[in-house]
PDB file of N, CA and C in Angstrom:
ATOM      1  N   UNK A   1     111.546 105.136  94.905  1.00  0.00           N
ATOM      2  CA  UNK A   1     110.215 105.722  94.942  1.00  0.00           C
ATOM      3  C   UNK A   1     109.568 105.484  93.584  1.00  0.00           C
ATOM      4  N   UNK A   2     108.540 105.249  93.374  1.00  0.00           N
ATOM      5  CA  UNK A   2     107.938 104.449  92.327  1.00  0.00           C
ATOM      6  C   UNK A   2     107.607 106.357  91.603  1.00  0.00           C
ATOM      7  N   UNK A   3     107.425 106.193  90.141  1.00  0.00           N
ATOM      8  CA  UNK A   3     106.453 107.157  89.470  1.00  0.00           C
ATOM      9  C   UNK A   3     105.477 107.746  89.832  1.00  0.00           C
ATOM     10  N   UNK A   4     104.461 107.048  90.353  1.00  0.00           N
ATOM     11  CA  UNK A   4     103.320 107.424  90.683  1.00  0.00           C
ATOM     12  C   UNK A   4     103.417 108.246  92.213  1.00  0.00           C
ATOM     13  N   UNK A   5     104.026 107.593  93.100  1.00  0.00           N
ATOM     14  CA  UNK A   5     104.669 108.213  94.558  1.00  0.00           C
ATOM     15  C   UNK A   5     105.344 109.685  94.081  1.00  0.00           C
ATOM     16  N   UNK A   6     106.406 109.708  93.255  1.00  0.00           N
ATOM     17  CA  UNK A   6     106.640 110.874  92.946  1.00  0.00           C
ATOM     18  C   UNK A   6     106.041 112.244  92.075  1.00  0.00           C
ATOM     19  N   UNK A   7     105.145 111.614  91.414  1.00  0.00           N
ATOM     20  CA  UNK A   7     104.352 112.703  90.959  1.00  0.00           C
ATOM     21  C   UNK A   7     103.201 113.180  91.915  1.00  0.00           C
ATOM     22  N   UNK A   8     102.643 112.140  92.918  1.00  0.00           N
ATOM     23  CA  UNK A   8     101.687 112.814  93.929  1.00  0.00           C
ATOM     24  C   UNK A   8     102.523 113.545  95.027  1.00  0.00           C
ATOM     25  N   UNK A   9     103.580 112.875  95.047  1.00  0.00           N
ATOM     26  CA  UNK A   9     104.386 114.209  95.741  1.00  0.00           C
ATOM     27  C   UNK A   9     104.859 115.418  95.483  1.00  0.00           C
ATOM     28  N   UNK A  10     105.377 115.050  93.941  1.00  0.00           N
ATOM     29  CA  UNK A  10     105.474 116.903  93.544  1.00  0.00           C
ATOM     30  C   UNK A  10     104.410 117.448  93.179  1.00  0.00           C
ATOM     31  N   UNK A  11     103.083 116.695  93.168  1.00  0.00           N
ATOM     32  CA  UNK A  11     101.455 117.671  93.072  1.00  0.00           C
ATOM     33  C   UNK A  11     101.507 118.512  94.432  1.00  0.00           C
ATOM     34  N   UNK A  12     101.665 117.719  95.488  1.00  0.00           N
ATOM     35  CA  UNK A  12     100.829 117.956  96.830  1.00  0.00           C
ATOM     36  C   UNK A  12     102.403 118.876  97.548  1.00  0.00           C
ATOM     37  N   UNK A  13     103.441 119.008  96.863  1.00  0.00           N
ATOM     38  CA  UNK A  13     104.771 119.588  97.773  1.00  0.00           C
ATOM     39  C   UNK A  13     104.431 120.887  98.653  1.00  0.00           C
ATOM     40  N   UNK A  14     103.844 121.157  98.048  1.00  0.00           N
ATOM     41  CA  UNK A  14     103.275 122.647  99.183  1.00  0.00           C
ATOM     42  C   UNK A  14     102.357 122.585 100.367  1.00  0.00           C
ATOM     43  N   UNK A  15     101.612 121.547 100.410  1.00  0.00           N
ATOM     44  CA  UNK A  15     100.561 121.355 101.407  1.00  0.00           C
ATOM     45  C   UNK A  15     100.834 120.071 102.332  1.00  0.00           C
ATOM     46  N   UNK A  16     101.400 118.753 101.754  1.00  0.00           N
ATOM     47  CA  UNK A  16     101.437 117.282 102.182  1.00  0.00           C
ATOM     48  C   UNK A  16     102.647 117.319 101.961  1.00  0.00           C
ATOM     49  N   UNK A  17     103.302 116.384 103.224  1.00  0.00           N
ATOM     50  CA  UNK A  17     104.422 115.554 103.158  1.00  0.00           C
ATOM     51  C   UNK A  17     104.466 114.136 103.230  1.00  0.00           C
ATOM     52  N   UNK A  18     104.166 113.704 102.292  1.00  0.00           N
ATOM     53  CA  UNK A  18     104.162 112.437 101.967  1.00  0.00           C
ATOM     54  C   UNK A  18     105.026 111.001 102.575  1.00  0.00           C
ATOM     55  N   UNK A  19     104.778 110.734 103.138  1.00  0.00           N
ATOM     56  CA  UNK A  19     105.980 109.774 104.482  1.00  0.00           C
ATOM     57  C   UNK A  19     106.030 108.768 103.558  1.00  0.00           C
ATOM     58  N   UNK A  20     105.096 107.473 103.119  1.00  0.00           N
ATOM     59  CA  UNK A  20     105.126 106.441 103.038  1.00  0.00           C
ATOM     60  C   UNK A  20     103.390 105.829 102.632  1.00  0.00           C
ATOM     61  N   UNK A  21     103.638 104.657 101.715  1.00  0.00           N
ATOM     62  CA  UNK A  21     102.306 104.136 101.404  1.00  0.00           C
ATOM     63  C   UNK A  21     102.092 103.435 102.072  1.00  0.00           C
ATOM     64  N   UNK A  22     100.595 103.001 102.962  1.00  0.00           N
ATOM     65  CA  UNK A  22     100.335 102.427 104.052  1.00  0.00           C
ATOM     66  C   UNK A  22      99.456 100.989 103.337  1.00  0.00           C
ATOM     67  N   UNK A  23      98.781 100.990 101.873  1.00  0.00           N
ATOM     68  CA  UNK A  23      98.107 100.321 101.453  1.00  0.00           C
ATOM     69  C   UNK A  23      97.479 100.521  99.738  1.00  0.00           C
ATOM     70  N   UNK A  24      96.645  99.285  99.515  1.00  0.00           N
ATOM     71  CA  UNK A  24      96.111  99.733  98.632  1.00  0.00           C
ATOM     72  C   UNK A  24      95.288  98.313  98.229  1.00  0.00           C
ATOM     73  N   UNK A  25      94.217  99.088  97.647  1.00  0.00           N
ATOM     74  CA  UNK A  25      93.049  98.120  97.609  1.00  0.00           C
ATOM     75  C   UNK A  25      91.847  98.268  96.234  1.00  0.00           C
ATOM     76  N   UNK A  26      91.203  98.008  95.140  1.00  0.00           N
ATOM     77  CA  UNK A  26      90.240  97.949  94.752  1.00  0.00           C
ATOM     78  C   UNK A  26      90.659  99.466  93.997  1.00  0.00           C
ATOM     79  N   UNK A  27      90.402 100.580  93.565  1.00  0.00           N
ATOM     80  CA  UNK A  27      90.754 101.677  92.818  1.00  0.00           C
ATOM     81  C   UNK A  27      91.706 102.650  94.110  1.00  0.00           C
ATOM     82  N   UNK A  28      91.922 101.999  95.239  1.00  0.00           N
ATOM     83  CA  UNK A  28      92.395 103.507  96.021  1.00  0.00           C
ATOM     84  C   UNK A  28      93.920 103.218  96.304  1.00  0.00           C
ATOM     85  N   UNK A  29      94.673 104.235  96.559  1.00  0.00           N
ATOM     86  CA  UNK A  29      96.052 104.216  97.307  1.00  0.00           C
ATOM     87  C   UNK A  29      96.351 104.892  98.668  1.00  0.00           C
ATOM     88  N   UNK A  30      96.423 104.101  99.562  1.00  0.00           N
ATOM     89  CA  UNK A  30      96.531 104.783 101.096  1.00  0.00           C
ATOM     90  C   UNK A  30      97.628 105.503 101.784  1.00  0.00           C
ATOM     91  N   UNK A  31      98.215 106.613 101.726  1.00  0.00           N
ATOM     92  CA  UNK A  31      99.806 107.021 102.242  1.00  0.00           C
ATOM     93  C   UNK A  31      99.459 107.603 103.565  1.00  0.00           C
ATOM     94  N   UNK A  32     100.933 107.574 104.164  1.00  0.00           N
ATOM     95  CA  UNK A  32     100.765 108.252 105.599  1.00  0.00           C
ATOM     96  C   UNK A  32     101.423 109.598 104.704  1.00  0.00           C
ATOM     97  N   UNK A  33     100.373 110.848 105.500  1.00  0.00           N
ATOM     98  CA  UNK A  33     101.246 112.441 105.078  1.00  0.00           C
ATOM     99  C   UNK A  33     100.745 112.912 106.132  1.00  0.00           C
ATOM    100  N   UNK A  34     101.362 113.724 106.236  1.00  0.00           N
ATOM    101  CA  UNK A  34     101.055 115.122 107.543  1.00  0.00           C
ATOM    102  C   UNK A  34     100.886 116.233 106.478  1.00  0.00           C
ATOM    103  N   UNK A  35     100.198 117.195 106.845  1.00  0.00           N
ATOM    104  CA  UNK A  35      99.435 118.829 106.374  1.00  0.00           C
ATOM    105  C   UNK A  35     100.791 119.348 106.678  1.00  0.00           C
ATOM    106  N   UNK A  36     101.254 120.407 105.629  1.00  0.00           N
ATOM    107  CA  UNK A  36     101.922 121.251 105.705  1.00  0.00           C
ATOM    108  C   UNK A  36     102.217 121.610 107.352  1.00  0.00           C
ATOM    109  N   UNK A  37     100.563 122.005 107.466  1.00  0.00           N
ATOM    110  CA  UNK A  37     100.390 123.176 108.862  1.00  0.00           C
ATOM    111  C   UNK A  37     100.669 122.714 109.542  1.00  0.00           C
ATOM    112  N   UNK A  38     100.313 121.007 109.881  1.00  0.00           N
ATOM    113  CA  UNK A  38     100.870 120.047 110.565  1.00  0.00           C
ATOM    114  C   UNK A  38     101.747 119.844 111.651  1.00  0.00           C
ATOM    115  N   UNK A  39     102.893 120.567 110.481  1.00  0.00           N
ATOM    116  CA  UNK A  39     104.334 120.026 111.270  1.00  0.00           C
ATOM    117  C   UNK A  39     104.747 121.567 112.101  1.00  0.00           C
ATOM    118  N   UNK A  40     104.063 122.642 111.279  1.00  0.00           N
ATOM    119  CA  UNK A  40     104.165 123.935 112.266  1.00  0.00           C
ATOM    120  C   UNK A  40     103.283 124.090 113.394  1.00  0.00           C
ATOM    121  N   UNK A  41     102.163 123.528 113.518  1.00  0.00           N
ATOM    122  CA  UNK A  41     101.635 123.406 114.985  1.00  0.00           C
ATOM    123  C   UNK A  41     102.360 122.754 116.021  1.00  0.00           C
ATOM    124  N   UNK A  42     103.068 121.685 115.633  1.00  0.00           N
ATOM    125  CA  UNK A  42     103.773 120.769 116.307  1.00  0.00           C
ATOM    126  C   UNK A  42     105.135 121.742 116.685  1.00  0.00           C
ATOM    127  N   UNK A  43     105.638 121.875 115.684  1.00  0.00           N
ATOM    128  CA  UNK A  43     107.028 122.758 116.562  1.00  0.00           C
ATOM    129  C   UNK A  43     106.809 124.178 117.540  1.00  0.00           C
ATOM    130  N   UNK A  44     105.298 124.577 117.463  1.00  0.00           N
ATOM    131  CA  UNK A  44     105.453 125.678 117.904  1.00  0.00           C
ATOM    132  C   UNK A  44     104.675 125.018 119.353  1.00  0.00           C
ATOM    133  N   UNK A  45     104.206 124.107 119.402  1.00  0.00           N
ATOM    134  CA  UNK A  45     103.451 123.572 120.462  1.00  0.00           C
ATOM    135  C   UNK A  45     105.151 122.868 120.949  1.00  0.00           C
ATOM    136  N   UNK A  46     105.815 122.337 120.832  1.00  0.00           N
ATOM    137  CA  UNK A  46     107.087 121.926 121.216  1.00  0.00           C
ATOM    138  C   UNK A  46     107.961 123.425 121.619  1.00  0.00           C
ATOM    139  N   UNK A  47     107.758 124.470 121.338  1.00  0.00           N
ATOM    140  CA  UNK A  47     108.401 125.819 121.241  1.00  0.00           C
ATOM    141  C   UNK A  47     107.614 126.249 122.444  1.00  0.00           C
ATOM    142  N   UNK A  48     106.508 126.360 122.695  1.00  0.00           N
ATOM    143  CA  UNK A  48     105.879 126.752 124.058  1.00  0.00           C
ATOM    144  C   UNK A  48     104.979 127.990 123.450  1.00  0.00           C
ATOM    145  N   UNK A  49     104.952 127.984 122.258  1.00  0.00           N
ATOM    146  CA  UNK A  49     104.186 129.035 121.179  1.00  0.00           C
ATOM    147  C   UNK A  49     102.512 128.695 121.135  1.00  0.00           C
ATOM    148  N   UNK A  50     101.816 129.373 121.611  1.00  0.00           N
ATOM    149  CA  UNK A  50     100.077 129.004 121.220  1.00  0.00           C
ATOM    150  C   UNK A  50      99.678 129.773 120.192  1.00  0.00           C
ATOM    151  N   UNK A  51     100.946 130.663 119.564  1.00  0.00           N
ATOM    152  CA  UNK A  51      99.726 131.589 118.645  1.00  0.00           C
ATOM    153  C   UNK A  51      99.090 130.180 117.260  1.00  0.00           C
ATOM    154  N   UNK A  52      97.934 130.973 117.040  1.00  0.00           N
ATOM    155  CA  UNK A  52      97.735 130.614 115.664  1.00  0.00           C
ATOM    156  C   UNK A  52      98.541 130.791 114.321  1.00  0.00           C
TER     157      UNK A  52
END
């Protein structure tokens, strides 16, 4: 994992899970992440759970 990958990951560790860099171009860097909340909508929608 490069420097830069790891410090935007331990910025964002509470909110983003950082998968993988998808690109990069001209000043920007493109990663795939999912939202924290993300991955708890998903298990609770897999759980049969609708609350908010």
């Amino acid at each position: 994992m490069s420097g830069q990958l790891q410090r935007l990951t331990a910025a964002l560790v509470d909110r983003y899970d950082i998968l993988e860099p998808l690109g990069e171009g001209g000043m920007a860097m493109v990663y795939l992440a999912y939202g924290v909340k993300d991955w708890f909508v998903e298990l609770r929608q897999r759980m049969g759970e609708t609350r908010n």
